[in-house]
PDB file of N, CA and C in Angstrom:
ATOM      1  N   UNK A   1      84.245 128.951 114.575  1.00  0.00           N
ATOM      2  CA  UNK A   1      85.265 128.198 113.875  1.00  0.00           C
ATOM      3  C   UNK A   1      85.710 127.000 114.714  1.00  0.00           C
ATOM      4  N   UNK A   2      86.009 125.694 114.009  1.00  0.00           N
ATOM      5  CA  UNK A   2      86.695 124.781 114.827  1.00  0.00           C
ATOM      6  C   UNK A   2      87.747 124.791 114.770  1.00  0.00           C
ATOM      7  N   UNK A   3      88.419 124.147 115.868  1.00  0.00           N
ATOM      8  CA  UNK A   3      90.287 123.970 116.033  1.00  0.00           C
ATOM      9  C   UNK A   3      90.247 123.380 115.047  1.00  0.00           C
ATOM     10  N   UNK A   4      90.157 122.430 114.662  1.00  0.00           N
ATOM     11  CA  UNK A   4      90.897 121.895 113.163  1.00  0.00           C
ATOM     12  C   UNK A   4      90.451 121.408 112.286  1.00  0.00           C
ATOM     13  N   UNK A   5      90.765 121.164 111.109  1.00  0.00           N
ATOM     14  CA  UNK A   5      89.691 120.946 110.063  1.00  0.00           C
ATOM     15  C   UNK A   5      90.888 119.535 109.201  1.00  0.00           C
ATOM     16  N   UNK A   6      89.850 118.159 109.217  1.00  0.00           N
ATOM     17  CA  UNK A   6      90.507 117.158 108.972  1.00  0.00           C
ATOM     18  C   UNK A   6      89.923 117.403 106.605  1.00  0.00           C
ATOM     19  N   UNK A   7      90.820 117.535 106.383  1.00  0.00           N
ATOM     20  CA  UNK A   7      90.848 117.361 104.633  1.00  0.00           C
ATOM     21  C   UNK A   7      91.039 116.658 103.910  1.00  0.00           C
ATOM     22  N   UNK A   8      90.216 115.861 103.318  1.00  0.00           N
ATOM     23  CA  UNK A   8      90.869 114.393 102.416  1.00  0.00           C
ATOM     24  C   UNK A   8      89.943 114.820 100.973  1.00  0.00           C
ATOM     25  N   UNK A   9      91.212 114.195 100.124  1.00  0.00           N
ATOM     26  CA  UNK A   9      91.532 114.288  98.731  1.00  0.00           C
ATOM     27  C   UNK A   9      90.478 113.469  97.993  1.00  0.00           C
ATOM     28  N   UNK A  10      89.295 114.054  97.571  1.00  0.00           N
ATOM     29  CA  UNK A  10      88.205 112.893  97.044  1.00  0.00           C
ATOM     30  C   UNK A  10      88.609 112.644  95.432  1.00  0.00           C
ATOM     31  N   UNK A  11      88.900 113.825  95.061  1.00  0.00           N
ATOM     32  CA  UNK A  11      89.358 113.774  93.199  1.00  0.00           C
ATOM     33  C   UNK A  11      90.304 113.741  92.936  1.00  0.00           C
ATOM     34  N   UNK A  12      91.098 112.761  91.975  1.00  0.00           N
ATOM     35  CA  UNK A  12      92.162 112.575  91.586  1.00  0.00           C
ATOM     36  C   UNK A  12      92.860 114.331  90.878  1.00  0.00           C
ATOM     37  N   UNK A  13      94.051 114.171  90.832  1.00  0.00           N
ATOM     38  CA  UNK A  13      94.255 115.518  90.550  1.00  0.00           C
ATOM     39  C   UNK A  13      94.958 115.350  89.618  1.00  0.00           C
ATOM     40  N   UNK A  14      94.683 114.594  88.415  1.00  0.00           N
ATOM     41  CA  UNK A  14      94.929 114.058  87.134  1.00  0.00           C
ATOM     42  C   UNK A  14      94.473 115.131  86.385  1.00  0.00           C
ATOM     43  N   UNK A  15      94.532 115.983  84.977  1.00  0.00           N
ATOM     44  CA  UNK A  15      93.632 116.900  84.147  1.00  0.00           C
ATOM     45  C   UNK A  15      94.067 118.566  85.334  1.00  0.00           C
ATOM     46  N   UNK A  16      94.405 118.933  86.749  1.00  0.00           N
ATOM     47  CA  UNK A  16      94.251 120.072  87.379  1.00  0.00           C
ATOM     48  C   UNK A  16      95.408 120.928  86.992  1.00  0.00           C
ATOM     49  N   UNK A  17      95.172 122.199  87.473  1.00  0.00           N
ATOM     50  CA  UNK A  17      96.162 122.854  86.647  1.00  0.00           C
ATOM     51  C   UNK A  17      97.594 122.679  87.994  1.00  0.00           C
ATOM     52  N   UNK A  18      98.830 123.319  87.376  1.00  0.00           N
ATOM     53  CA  UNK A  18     100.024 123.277  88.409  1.00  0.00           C
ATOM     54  C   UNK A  18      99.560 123.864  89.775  1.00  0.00           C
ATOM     55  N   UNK A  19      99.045 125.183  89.805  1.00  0.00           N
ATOM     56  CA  UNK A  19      98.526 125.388  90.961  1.00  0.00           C
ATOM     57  C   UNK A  19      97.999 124.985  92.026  1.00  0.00           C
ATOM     58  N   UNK A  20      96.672 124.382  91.216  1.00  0.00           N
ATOM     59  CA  UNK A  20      96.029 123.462  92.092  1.00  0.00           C
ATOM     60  C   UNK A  20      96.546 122.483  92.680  1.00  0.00           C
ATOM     61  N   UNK A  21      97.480 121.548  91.785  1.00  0.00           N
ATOM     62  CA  UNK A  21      97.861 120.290  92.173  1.00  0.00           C
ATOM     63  C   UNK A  21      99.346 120.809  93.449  1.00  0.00           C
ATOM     64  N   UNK A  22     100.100 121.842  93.511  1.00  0.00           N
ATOM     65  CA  UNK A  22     100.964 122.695  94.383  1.00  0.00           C
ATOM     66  C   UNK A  22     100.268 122.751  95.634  1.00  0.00           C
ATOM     67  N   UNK A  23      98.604 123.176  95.193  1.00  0.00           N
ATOM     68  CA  UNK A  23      97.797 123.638  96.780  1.00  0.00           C
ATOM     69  C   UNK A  23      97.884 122.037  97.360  1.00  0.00           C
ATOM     70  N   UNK A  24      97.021 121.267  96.135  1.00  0.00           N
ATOM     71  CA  UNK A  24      96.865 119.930  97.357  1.00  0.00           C
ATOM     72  C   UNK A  24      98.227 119.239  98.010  1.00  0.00           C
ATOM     73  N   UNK A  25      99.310 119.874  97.363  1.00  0.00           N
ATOM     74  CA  UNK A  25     100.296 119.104  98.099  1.00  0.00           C
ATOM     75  C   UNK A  25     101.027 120.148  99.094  1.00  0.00           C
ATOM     76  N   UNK A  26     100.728 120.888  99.190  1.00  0.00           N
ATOM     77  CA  UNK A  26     100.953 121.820 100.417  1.00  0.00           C
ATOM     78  C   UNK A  26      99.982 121.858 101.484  1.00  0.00           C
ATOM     79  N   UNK A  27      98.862 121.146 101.225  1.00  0.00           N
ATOM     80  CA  UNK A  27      97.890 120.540 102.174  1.00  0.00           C
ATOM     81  C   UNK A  27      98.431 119.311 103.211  1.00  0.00           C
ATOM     82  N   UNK A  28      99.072 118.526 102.152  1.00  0.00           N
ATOM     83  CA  UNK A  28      99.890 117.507 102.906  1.00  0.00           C
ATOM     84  C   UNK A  28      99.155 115.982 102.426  1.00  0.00           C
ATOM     85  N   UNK A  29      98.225 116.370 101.143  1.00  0.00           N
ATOM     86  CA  UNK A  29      97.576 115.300 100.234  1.00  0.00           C
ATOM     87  C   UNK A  29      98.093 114.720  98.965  1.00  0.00           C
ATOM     88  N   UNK A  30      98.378 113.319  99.264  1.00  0.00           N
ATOM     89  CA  UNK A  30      99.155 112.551  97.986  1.00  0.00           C
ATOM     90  C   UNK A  30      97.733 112.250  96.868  1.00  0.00           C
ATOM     91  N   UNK A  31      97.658 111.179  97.610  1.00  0.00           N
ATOM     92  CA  UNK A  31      96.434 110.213  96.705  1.00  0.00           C
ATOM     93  C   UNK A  31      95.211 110.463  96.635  1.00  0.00           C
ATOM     94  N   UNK A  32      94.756 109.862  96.188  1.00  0.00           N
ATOM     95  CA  UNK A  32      92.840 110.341  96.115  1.00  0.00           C
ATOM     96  C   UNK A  32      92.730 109.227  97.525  1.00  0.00           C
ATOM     97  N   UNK A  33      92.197 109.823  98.539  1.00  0.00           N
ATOM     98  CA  UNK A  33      91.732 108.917  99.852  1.00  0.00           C
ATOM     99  C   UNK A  33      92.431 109.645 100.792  1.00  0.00           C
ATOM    100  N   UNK A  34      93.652 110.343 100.430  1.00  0.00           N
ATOM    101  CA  UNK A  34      94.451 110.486 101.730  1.00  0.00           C
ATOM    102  C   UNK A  34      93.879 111.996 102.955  1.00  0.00           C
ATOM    103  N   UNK A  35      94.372 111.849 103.802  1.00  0.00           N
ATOM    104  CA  UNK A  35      93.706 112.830 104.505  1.00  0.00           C
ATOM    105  C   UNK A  35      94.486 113.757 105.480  1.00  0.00           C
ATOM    106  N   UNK A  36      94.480 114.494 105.964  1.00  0.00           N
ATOM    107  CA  UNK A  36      95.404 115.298 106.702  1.00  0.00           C
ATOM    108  C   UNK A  36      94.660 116.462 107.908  1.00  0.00           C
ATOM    109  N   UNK A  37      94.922 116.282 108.804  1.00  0.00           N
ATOM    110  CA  UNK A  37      94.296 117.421 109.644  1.00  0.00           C
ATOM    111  C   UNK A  37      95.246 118.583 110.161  1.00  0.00           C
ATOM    112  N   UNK A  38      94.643 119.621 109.589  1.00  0.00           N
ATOM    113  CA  UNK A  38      95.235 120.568 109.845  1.00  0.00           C
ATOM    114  C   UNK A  38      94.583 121.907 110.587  1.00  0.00           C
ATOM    115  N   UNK A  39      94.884 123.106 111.354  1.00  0.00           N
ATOM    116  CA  UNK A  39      94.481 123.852 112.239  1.00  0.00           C
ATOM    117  C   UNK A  39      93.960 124.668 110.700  1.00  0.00           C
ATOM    118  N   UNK A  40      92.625 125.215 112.005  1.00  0.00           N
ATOM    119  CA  UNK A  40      91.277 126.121 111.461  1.00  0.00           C
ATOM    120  C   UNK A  40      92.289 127.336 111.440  1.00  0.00           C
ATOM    121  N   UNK A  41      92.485 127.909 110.056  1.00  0.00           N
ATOM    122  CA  UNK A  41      93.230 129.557 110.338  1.00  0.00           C
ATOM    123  C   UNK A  41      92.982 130.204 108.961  1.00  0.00           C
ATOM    124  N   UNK A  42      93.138 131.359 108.308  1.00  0.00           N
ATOM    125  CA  UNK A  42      92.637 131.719 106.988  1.00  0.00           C
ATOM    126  C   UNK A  42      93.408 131.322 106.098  1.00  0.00           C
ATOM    127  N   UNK A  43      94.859 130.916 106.441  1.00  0.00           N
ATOM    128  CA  UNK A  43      95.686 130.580 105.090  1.00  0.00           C
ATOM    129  C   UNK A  43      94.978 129.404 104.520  1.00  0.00           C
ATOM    130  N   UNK A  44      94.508 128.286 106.115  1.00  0.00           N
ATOM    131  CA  UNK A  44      94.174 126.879 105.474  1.00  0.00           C
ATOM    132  C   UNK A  44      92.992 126.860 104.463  1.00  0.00           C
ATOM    133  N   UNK A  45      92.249 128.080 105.318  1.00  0.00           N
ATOM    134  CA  UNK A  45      91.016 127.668 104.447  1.00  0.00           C
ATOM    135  C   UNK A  45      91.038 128.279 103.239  1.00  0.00           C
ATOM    136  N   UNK A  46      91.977 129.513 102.785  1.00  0.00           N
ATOM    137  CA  UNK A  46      92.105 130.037 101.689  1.00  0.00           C
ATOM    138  C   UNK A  46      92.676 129.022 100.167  1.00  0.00           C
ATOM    139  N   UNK A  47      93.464 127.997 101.258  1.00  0.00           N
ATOM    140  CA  UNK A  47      93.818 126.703 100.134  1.00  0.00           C
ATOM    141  C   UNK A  47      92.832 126.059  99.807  1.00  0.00           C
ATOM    142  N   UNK A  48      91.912 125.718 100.996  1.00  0.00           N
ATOM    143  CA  UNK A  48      91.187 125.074 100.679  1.00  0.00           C
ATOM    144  C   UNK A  48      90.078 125.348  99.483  1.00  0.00           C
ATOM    145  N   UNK A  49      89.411 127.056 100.116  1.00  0.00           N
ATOM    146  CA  UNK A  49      88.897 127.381  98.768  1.00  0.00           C
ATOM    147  C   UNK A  49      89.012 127.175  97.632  1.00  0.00           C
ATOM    148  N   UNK A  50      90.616 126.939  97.142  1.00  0.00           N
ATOM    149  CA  UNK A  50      91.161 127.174  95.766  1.00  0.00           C
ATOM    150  C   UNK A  50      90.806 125.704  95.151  1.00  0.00           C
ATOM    151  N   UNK A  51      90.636 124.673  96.167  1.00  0.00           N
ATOM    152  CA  UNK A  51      90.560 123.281  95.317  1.00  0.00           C
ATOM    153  C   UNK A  51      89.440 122.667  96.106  1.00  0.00           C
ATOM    154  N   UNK A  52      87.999 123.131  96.680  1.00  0.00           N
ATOM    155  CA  UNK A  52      86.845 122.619  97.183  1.00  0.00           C
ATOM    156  C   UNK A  52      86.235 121.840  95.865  1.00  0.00           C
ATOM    157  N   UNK A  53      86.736 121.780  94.525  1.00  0.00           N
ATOM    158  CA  UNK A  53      86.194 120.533  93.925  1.00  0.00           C
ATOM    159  C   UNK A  53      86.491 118.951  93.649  1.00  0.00           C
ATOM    160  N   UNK A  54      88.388 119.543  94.463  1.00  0.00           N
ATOM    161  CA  UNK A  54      88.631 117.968  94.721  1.00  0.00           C
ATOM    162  C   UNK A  54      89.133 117.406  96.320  1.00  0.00           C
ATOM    163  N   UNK A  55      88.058 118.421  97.263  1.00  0.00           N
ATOM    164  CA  UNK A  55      88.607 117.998  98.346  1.00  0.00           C
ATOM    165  C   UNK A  55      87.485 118.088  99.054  1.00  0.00           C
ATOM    166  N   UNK A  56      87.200 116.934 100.530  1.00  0.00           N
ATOM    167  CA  UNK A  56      85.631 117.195 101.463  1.00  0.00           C
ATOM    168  C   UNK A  56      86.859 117.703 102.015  1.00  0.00           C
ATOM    169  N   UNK A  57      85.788 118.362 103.148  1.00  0.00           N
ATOM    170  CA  UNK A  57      86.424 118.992 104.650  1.00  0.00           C
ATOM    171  C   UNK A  57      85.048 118.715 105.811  1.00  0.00           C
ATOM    172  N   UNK A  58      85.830 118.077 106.898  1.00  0.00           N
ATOM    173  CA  UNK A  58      84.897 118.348 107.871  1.00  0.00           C
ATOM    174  C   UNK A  58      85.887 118.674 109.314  1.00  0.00           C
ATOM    175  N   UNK A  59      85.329 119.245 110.091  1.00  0.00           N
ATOM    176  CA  UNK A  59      85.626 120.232 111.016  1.00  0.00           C
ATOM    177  C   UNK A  59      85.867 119.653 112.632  1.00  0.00           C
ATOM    178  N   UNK A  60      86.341 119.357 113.369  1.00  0.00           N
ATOM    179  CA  UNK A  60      86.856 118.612 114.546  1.00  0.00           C
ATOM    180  C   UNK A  60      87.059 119.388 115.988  1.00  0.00           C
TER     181      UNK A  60
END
């Protein structure tokens, strides 16, 4: 696992359900572009799971 995993918002989150759009902003993602790095741990990546169709991740 890496220390931290940098996450930016590739899909607008226009059409997503409340949930989803709750996860990406508890990620710490506004806009489509924006990005946020946050520590490698299971909660993060468990968010992340929930919205891997509107978000890359790469690992630091």
């Amino acid at each position: 696992m890496a220390d931290k995993l940098k996450v930016t918002l590739t899909r607008s989150k226009i059409g997503t359900l409340p949930k989803q759009r709750a996860t990406v902003a508890a990620l710490g993602l506004n806009k489509t572009g924006s990005a946020n790095v946050l520590p490698d741990n299971p909660a993060v990546r468990g968010m992340i799971r929930k919205v891997t169709h509107l978000v890359s991740v790469e690992e630091q």
